[in-house]
Protein backbone atom coordinates (compact mmCIF):
# COMPACT_ATOMS: atom_id res chain seq x y z
CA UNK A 1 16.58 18.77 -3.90
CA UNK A 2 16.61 15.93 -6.15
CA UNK A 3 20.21 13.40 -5.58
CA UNK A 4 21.52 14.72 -9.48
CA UNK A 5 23.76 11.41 -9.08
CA UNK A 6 20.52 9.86 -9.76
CA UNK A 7 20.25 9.72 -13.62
CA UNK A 8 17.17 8.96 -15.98
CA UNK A 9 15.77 8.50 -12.30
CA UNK A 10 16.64 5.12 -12.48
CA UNK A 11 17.37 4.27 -8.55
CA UNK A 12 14.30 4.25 -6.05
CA UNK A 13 14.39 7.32 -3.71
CA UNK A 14 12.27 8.10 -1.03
CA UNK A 15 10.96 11.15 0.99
CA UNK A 16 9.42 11.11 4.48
CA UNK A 17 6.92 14.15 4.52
CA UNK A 18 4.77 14.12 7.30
CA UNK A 19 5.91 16.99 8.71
CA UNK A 20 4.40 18.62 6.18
CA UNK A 21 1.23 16.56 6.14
CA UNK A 22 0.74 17.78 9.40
CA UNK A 23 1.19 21.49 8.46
CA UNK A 24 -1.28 20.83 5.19
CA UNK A 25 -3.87 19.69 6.89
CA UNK A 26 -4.36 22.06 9.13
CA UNK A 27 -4.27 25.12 6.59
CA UNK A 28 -6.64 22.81 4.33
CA UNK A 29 -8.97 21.69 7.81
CA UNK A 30 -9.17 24.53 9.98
CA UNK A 31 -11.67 27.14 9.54
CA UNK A 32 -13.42 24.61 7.16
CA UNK A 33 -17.57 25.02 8.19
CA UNK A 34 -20.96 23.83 6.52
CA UNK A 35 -24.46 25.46 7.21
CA UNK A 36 -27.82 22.92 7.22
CA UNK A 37 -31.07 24.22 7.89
CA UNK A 38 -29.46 26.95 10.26
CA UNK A 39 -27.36 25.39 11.86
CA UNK A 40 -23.82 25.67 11.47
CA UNK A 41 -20.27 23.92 12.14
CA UNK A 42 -16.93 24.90 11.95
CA UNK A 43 -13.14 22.99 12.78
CA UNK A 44 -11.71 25.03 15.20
CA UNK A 45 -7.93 23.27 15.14
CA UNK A 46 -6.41 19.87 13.51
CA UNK A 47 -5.15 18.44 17.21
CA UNK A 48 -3.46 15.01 15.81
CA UNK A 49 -1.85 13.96 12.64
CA UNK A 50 -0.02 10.34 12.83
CA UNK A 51 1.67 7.73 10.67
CA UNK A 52 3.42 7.47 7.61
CA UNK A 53 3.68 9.42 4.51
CA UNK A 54 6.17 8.89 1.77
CA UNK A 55 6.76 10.34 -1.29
CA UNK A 56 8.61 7.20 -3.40
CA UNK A 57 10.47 7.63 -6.79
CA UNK A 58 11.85 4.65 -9.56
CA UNK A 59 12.78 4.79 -12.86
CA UNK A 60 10.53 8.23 -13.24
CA UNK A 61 7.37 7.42 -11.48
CA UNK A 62 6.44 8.84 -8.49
CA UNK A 63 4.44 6.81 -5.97
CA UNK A 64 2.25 7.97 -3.06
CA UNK A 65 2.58 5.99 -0.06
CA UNK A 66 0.90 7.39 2.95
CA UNK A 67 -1.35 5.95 5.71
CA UNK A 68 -2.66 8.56 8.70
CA UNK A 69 -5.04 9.43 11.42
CA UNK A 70 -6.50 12.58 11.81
CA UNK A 71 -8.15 14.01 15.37
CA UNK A 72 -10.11 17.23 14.20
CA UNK A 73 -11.95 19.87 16.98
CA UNK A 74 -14.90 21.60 16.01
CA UNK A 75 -17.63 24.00 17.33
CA UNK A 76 -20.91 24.55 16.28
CA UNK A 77 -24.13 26.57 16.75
CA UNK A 78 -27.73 25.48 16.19
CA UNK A 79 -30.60 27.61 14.85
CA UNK A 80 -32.26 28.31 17.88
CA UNK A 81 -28.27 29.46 19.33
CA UNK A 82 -27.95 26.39 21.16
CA UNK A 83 -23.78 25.80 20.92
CA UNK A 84 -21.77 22.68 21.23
CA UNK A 85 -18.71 21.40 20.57
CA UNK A 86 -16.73 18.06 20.10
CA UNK A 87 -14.13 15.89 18.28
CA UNK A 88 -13.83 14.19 14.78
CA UNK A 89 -12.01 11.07 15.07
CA UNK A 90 -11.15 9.90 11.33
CA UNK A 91 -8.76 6.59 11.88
CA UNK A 92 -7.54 6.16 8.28
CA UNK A 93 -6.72 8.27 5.36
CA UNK A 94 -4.55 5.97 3.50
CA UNK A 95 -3.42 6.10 -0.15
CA UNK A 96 -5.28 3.09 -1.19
CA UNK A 97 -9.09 4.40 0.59
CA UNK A 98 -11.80 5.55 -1.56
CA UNK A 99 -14.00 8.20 -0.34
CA UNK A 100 -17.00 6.09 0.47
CA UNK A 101 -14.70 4.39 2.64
CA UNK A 102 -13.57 7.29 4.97
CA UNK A 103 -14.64 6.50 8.53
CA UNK A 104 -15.45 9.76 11.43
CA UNK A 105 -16.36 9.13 14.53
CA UNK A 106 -18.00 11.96 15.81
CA UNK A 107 -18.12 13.31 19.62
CA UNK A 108 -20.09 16.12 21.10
CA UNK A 109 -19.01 17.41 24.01
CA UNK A 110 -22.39 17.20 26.58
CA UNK A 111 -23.91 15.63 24.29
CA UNK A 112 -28.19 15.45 24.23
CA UNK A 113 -30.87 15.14 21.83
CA UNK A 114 -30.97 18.77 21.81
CA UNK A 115 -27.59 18.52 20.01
CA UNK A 116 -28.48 16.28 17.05
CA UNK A 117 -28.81 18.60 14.72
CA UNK A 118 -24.96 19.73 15.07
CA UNK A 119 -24.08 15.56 14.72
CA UNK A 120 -26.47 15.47 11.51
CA UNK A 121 -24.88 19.18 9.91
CA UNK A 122 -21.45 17.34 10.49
CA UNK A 123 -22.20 14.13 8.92
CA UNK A 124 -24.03 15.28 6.11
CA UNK A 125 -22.85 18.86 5.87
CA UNK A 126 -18.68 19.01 6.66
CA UNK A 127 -17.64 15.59 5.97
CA UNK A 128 -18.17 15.82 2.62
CA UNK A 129 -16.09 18.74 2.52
CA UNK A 130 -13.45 16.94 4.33
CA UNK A 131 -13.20 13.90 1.89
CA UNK A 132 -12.91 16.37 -0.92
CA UNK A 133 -9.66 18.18 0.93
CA UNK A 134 -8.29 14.12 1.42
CA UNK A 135 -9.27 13.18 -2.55
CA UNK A 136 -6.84 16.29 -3.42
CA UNK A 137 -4.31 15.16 -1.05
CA UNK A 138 -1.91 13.33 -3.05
CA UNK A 139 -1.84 15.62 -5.99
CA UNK A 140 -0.47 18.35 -3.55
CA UNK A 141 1.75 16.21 -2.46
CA UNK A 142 3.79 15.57 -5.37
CA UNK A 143 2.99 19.13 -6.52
CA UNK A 144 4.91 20.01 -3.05
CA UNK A 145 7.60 17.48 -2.65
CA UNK A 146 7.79 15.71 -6.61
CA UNK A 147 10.72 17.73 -7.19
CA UNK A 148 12.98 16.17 -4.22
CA UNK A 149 12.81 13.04 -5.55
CA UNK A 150 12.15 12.87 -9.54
CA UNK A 151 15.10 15.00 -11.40
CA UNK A 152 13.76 17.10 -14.19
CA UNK A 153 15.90 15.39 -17.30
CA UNK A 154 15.49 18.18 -19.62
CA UNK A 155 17.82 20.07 -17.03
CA UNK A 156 20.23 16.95 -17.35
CA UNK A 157 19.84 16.66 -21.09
CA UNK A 158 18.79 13.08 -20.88
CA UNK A 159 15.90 11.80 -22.55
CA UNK A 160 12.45 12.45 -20.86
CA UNK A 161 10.19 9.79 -19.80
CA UNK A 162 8.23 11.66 -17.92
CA UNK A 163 6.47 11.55 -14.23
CA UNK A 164 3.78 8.89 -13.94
CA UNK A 165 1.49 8.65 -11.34
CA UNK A 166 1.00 4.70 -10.45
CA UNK A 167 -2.74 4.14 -10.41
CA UNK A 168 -4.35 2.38 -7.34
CA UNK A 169 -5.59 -1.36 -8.04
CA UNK A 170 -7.55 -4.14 -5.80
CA UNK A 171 -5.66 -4.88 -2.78
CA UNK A 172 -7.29 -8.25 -2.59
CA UNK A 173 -5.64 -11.24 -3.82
CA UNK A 174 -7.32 -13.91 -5.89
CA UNK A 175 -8.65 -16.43 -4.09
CA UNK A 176 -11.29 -18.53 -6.39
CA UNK A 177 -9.92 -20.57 -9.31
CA UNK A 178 -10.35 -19.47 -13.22
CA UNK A 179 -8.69 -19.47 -16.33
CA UNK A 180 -5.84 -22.65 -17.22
CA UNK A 181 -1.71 -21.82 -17.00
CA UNK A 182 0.95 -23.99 -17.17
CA UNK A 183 2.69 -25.11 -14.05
CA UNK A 184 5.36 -27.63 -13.58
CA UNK A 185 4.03 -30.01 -10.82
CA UNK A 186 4.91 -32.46 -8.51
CA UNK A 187 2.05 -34.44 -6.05
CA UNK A 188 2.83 -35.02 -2.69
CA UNK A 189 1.74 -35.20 0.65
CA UNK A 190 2.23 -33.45 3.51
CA UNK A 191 1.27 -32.00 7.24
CA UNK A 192 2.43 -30.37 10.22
CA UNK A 193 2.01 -30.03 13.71
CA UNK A 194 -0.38 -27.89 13.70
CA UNK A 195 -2.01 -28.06 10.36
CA UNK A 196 -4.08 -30.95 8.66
CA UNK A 197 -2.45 -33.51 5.93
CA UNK A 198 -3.41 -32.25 3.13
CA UNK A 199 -2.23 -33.70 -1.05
CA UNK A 200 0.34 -31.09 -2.47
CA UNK A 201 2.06 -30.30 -5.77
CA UNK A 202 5.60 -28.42 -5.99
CA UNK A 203 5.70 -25.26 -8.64
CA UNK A 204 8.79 -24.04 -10.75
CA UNK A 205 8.90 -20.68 -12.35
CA UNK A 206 11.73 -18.49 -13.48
CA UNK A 207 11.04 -14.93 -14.14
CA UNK A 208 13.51 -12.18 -15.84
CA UNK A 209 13.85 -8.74 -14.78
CA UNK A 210 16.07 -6.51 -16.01
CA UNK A 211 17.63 -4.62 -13.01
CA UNK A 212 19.96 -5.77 -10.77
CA UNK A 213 19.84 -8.93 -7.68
CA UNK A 214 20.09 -6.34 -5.32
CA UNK A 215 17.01 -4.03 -6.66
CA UNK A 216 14.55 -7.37 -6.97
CA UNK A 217 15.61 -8.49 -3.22
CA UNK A 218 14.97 -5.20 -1.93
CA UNK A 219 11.82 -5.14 -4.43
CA UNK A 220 10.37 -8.40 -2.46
CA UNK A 221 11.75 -7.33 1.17
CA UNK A 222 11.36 -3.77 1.92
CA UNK A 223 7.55 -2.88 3.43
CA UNK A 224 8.17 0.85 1.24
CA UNK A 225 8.57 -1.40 -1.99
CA UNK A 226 6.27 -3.73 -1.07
CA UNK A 227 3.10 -1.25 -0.39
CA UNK A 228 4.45 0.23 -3.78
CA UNK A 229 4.08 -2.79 -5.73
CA UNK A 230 0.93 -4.53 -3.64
CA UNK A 231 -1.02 -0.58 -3.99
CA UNK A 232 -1.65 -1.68 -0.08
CA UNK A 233 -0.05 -1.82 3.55
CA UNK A 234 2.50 -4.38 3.85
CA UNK A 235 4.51 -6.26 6.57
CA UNK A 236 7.09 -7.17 6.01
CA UNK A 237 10.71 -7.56 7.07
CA UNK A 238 14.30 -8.11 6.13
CA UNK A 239 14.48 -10.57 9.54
CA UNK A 240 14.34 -14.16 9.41
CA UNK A 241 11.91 -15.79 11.97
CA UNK A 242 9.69 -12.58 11.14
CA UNK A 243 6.02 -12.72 9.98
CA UNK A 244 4.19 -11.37 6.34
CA UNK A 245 0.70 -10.30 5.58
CA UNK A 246 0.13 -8.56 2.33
CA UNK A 247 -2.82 -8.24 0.23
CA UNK A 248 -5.12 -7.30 3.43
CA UNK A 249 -4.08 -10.21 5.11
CA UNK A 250 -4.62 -12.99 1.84
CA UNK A 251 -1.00 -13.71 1.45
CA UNK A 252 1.29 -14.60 4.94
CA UNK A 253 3.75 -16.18 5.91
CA UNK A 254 7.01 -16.52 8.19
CA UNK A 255 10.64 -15.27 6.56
CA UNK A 256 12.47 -18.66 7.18
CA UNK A 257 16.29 -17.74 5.77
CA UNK A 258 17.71 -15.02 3.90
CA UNK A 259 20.95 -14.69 1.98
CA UNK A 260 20.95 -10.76 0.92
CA UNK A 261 21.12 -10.90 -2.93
CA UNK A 262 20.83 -14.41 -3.74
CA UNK A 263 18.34 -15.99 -1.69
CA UNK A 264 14.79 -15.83 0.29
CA UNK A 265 12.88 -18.36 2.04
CA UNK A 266 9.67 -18.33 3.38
CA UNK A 267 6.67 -19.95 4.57
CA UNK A 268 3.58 -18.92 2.36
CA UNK A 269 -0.54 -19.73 2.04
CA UNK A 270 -3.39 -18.04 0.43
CA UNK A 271 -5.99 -17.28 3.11
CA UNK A 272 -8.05 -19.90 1.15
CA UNK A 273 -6.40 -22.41 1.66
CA UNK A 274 -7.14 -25.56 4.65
CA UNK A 275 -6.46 -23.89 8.04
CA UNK A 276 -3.01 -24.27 9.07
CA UNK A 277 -1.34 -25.21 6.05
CA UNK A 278 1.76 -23.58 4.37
CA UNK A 279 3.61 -24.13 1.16
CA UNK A 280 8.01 -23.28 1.31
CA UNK A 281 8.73 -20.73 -0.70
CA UNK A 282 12.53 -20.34 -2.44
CA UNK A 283 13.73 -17.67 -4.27
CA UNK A 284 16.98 -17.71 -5.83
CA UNK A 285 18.18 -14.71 -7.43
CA UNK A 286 20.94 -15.63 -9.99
CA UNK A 287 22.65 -12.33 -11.64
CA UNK A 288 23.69 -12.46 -15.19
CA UNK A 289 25.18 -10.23 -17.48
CA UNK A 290 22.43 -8.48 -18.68
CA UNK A 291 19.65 -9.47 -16.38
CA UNK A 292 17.96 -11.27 -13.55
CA UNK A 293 16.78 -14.55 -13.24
CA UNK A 294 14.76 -15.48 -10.36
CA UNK A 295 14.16 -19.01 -10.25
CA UNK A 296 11.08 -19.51 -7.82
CA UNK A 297 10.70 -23.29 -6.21
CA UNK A 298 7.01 -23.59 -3.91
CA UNK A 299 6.84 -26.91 -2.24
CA UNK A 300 3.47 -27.79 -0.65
CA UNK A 301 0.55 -26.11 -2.65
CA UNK A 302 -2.92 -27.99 -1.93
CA UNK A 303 -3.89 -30.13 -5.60
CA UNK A 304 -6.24 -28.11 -7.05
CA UNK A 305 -4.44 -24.07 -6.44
CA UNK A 306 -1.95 -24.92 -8.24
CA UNK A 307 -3.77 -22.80 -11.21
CA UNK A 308 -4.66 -19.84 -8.47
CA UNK A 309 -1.54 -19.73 -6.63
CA UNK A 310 0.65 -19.26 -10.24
CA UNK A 311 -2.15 -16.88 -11.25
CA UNK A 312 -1.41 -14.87 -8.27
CA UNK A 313 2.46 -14.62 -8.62
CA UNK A 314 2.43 -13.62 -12.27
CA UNK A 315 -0.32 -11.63 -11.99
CA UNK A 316 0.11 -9.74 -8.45
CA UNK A 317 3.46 -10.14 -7.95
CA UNK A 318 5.86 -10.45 -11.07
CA UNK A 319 3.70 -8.16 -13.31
CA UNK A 320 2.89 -5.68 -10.77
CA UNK A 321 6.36 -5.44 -9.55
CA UNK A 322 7.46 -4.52 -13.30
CA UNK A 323 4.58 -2.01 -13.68
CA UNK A 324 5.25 -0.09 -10.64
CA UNK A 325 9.72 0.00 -11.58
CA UNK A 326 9.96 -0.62 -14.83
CA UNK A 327 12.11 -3.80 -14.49
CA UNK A 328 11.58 -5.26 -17.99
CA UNK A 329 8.65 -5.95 -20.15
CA UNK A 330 4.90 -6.61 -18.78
CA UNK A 331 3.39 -9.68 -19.81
């Protein structure tokens, strides 16, 4: 049942339903077969479902989160009444995979040339059928669950602004230069350790959201929000001396100090750039009366991303972050 405390839907809420994942896909899975040329396959039982689903609510839009792996059984018998058997190993059905990109590895038990035409009738015969049971996934899921975390307002007799579903984007990250925007720089130089000496500029922004410190520094911490708002797996973690990696792995970094509220540091480079090198990363939250400011300081961007790297914030961060809550106007 929907929190009723939680009016015009306005605070995220979250739902951890893979339980029931578990229990769908083996009513949508088992019993599934396919028939080609004579011979036939069926899934006898769905023996594994792991990992993380979530059903994720703000400000009336409900987001799919989910990444899972699936270990299937299944039986078959050829034309000439040759039988076999064997496993489906599919490693990731995540919310962000198309279905071209659905990996199975499939097993047969005993398995000979004699047997090929059982591998063939699964690959080209019951896989298909499976992706079509994962494509319809997350529409069941808020069809199941949707109404535990997104309050129907017409019961309430608030206004309704209706259930959105958040459409999936690139998970990538730009990482080739194009069009101009204005930065505020400063050129400098600087190294490490480990990584080469390489000429730098220093970047200023301030962005406005309207919500709340506390909502943006969740927004930017918590891997739930963060998967939300990147349409991708994140890590990520409210613990200082603890690594990143969003965007597949284009943006990471190191959490270097954290002031809940007010402030986050970090370490942060675009896979692109020299090997080794990171830029700081400040964020200072500052909470006015009718809005947040977050003032946004990067020391030690290579000359020449400046461009990129402030492409990349407004465009993957700040603007995604209000499309996916609703914390103030996209621009």
């Amino acid at each position: 049942m929907a929190n009723w405390k939680n009016v015009n839907n306005w605070h995220w809420v979250n739902k951890n339903c893979l339980n029931w994942t578990q229990d769908y896909f083996k009513t949508q899975l088992e019993g599934l077969e396919a028939e080609r040329n004579g011979n036939r396959v069926k899934i006898t039982s769905v023996d594994e479902v792991t990992g993380d689903v979530d059903l994720n609510q703000r400000k009336g839009k409900i987001i799919t989160i989910y990444d899972v792996e699936l270990k299937i059984s299944w039986e078959g018998t050829m034309a000439d009444g040759t039988t076999g058997s064997g496993k489906i190993h599919i490693p990731e059905v995540a919310h962000d995979t198309d279905a071209d990109d659905y990996v199975y590895a499939i097993t047969v038990n005993d398995d000979s040339n004699q047997k090929q035409p059982l591998r063939e009738t699964i690959k080209k015969g019951l896989t298909p059928l499976i992706t079509k049971k994962f494509e319809g996934f997350a529409g069941d899921l808020i069809k199941a669950h949707g109404a535990d975390v997104y309050i129907d307002q017409e019961k309430t007799g608030a206004t309704v602004r209706g259930v959105e579903r958040v459409a999936k984007e690139r998970t990538s990250i730009n990482t080739s230069s194009g069009s101009k925007t204005e930065t505020t720089t400063t050129p400098t130089t600087t190294g490490s350790k480990n990584g080469p000496k390489v000429n730098t500029t220093t970047l200023n922004d301030s962005i406005e959201f309207q919500t709340s410190a506390h909502e943006i520094y969740e927004t930017l911490l918590d891997a739930q929000r963060v998967s939300a708002w990147t349409r991708g797996p994140a890590k990520i973690s409210k613990e200082v001396g603890s690594t990143f990696e969003l965007f597949n792995g284009n943006v990471r970094g190191e959490i270097l100090e954290l002031v809940p509220d007010k402030k986050i540091v970090q370490s942060w480079r675009l896979s692109s750039w020299p090997e080794g090198h990171f830029s700081n990363v400040t964020m200072t939250l500052e909470q006015k009366s009718d809005c947040l400011q977050l003032h946004v300081k990067q020391t030690g961007v290579p000359v020449g991303e400046e461009e990129l790297t402030e492409r990349n914030w407004t465009g993957y961060y700040w603007r995604s972050i209000k499309q996916t809550f609703g914390f103030g106007a996209v621009f």
